[in-house]
Protein backbone atom coordinates (compact mmCIF):
# COMPACT_ATOMS: atom_id res chain seq x y z
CA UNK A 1 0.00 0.00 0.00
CA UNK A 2 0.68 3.49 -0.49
CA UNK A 3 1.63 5.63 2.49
CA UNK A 4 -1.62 8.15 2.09
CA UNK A 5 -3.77 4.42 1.55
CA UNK A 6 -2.03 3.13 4.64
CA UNK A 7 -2.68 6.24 6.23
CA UNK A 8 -6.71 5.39 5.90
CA UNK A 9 -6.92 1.87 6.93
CA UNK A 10 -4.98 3.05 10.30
CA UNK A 11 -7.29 5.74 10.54
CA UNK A 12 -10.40 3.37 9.91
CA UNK A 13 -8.89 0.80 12.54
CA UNK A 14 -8.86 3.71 15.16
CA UNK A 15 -12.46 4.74 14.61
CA UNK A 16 -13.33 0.61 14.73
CA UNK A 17 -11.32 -0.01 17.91
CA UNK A 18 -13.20 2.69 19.23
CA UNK A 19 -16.72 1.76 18.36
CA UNK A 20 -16.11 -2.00 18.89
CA UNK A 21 -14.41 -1.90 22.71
CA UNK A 22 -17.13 1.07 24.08
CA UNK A 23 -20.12 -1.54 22.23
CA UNK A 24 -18.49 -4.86 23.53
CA UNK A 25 -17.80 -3.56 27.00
CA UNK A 26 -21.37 -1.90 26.86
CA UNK A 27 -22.99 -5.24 26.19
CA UNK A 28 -20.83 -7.51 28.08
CA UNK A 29 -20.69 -5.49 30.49
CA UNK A 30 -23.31 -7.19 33.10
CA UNK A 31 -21.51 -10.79 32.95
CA UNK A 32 -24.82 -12.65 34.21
CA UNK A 33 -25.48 -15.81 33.24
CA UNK A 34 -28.92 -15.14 31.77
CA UNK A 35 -27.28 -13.12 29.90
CA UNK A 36 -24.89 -15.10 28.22
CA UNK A 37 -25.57 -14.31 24.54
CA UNK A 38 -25.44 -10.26 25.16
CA UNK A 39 -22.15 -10.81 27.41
CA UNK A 40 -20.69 -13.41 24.35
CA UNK A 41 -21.54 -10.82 21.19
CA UNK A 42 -19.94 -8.11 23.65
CA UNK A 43 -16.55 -10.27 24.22
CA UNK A 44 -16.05 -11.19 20.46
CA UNK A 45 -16.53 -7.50 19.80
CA UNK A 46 -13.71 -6.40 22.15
CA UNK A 47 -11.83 -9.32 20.91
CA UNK A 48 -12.34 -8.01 17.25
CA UNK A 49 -11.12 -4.28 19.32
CA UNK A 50 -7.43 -6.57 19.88
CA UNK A 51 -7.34 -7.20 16.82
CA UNK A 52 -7.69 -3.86 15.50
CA UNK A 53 -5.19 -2.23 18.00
CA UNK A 54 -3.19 -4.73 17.04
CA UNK A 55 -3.47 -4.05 13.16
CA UNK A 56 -2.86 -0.37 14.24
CA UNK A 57 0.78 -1.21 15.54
CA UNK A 58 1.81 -3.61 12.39
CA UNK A 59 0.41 -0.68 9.55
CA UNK A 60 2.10 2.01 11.54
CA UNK A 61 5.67 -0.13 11.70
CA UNK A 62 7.07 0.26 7.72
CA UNK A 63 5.80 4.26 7.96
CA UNK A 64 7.55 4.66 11.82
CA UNK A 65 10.45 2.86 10.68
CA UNK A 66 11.36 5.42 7.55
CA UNK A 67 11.62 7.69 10.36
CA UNK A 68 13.10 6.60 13.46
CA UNK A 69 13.21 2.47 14.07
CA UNK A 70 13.09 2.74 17.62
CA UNK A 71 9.81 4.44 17.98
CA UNK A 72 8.60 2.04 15.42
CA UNK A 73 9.58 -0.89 16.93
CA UNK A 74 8.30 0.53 20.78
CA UNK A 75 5.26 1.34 19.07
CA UNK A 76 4.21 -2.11 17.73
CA UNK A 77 5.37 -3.68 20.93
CA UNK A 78 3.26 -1.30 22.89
CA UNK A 79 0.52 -2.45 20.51
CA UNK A 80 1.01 -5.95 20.64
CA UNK A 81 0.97 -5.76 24.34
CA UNK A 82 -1.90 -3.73 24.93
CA UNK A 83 -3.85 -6.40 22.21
CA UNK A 84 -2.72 -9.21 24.41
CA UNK A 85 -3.69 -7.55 27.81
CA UNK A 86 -7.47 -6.43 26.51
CA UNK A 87 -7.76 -10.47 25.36
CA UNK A 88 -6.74 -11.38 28.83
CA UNK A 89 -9.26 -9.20 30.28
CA UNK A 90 -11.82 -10.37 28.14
CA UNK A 91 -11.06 -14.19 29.43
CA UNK A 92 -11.73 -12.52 32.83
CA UNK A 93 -14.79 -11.28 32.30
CA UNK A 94 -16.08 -14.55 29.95
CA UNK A 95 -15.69 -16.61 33.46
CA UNK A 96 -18.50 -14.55 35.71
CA UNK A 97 -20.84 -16.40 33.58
CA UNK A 98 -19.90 -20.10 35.29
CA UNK A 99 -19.48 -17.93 38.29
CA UNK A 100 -22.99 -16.47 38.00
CA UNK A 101 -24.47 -19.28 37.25
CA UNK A 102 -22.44 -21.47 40.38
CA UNK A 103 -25.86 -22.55 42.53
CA UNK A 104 -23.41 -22.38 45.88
CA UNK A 105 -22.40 -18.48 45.07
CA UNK A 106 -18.29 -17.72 44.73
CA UNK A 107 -18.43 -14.22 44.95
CA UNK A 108 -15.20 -13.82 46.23
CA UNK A 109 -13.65 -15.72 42.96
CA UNK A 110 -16.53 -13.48 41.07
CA UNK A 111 -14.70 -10.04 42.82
CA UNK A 112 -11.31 -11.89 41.32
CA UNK A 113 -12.35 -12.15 37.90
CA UNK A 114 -13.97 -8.25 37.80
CA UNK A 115 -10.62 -7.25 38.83
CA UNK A 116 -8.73 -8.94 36.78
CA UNK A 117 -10.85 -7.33 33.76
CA UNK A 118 -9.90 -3.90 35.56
CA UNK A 119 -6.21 -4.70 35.72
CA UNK A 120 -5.67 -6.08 32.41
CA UNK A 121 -7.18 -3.37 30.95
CA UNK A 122 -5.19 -0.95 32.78
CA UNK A 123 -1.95 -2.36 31.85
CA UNK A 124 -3.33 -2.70 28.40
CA UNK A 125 -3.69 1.18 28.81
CA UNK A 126 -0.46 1.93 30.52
CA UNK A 127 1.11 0.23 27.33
CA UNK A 128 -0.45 2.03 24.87
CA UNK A 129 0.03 5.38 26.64
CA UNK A 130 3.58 5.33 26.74
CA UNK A 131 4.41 3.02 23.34
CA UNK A 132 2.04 6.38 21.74
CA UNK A 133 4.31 8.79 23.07
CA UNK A 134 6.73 7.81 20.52
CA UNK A 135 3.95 7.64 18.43
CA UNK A 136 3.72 11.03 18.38
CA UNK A 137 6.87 12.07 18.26
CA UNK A 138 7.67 10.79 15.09
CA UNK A 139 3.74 12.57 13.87
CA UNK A 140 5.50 15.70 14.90
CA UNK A 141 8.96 15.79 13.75
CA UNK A 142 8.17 14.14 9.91
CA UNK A 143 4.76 16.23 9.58
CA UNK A 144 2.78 13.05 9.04
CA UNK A 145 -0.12 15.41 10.68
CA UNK A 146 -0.45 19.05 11.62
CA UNK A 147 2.06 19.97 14.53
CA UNK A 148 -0.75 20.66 16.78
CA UNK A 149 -2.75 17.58 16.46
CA UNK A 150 0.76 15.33 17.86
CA UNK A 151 1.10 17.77 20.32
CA UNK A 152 -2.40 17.50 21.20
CA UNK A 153 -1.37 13.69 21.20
CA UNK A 154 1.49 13.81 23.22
CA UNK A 155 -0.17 15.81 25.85
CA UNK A 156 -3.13 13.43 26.15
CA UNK A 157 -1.34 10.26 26.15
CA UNK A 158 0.65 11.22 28.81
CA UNK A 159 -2.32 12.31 30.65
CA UNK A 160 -3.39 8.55 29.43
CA UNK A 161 -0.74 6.59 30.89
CA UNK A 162 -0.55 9.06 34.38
CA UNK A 163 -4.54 7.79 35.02
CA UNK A 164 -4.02 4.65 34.15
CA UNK A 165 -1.01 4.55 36.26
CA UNK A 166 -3.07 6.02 39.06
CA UNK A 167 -5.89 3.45 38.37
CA UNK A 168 -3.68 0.77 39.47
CA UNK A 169 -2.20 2.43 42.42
CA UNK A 170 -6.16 3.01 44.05
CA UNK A 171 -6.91 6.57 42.41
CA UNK A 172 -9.98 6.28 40.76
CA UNK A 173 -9.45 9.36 38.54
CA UNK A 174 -8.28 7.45 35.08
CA UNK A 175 -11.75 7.41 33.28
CA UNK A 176 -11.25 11.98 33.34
CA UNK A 177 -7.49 11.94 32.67
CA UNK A 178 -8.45 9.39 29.30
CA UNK A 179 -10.42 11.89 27.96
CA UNK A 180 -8.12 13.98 25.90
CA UNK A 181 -6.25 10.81 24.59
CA UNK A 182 -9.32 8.99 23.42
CA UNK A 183 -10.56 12.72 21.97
CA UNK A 184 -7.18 12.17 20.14
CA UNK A 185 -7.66 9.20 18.64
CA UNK A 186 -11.04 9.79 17.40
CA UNK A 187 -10.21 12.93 15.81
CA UNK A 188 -6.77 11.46 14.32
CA UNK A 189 -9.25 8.68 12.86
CA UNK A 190 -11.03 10.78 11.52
CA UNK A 191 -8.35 12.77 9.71
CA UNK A 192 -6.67 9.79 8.53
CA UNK A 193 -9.43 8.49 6.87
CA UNK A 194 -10.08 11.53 5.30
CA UNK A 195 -6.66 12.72 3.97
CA UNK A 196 -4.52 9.79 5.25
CA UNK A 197 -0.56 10.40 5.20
CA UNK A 198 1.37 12.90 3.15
CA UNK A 199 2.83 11.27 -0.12
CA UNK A 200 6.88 10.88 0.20
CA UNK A 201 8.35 12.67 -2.50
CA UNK A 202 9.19 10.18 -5.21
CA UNK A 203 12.81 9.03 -5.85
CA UNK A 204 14.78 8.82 -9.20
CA UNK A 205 15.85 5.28 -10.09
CA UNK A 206 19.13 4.33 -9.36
CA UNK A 207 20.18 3.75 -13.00
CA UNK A 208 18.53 7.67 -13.99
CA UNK A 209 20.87 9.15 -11.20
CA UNK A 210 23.57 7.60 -12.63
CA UNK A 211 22.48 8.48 -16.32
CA UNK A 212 22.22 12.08 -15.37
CA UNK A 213 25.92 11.79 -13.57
CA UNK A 214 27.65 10.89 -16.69
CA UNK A 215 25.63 13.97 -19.38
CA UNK A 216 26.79 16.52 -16.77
């Protein structure tokens, strides 16, 4: 692919990640047993949302890498990782339906799984807040967007990774500090799809360069 047509399937994954984890969690988010079909359509969906991130990190790699290898390769680690860590949360909440449906009652192993679910997903988060701080970085200094939009990125997914830091520590404050990070991402989506990456300026073959060597 192109990098402007590569540019538009990332930003079509981001708007998809988006719409598929805030569904799936929406809809599995009870994790009753008679409600096993809602909580199973929800878990695929967030599964299909691991997949996407996931996507995300392998499109980005080739167009990081022309710039600066290390962010690319931090970035599709931090990718990979969170993908990994949202599946593992999923698995979490996919057992409250045994547990539900246990005649004896195990809320204690119940209370286990929930926060298991929590913690994977915070890690998941803590991952893709800092691996998208290099992320941006690279945005800014090649121009791949507008200057303010990685700042805007930068800022936010620092904010991210700070509340989901905090999350994990006991400070419930990481659902208000994601908000300018997932504003990000929705609004990089959306320019992506719509413009998607600058063109590179095309190169002269090898064989032309040397053509043009030899007449002057």
């Amino acid at each position: 692919m192109s990098v402007r047509t590569t540019g538009r399937a990332v930003g079509a994954l981001f708007l998809l990640a988006f719409v598929v984890y805030m569904t799936g969690n929406a809809l599995a988010g009870s994790g009753e047993a008679a409600d096993q079909a809602r909580t199973g359509a929800g878990a695929l969906l967030m599964l299909a949302n691991s997949a996407a991130v996931a996507g995300i990190g392998v499109l980005m790699f080739p167009v990081l890498r022309r710039h600066h290898e290390l962010s690319a390769h931090a970035y599709l680690v931090s990718r990979v990782v969170e993908a990994v860590m949202l599946a593992v949360g999923v698995v979490f909440l996919l057992l409250l339906i045994p547990l539900a449906r246990d005649a004896s009652g195990l809320p204690s192993l119940a209370s286990v799984a929930r926060q298991g679910n929590l913690y994977a997903y915070q890690i998941a988060m803590i991952s893709l807040g800092l691996g998208s701080l290099m992320f941006c970085r690279v945005l800014f200094q090649a121009r791949l967007v507008p200057r303010f939009m990685a700042i805007w990125g930068m800022v936010g997914y620092a904010v991210f990774a700070t509340g989901a830091i905090l999350e994990v520590l006991g400070y419930g404050v990481g659902v208000t500090l994601s908000i300018p990070g997932g504003l990000f991402e929705v609004a990089l989506g959306v320019l992506l799809v719509a413009k998607g990456f600058p063109a590179e300026p095309e190169r002269a073959p090898v064989a032309d360069v040397g053509l043009v060597s030899e007449l002057s």
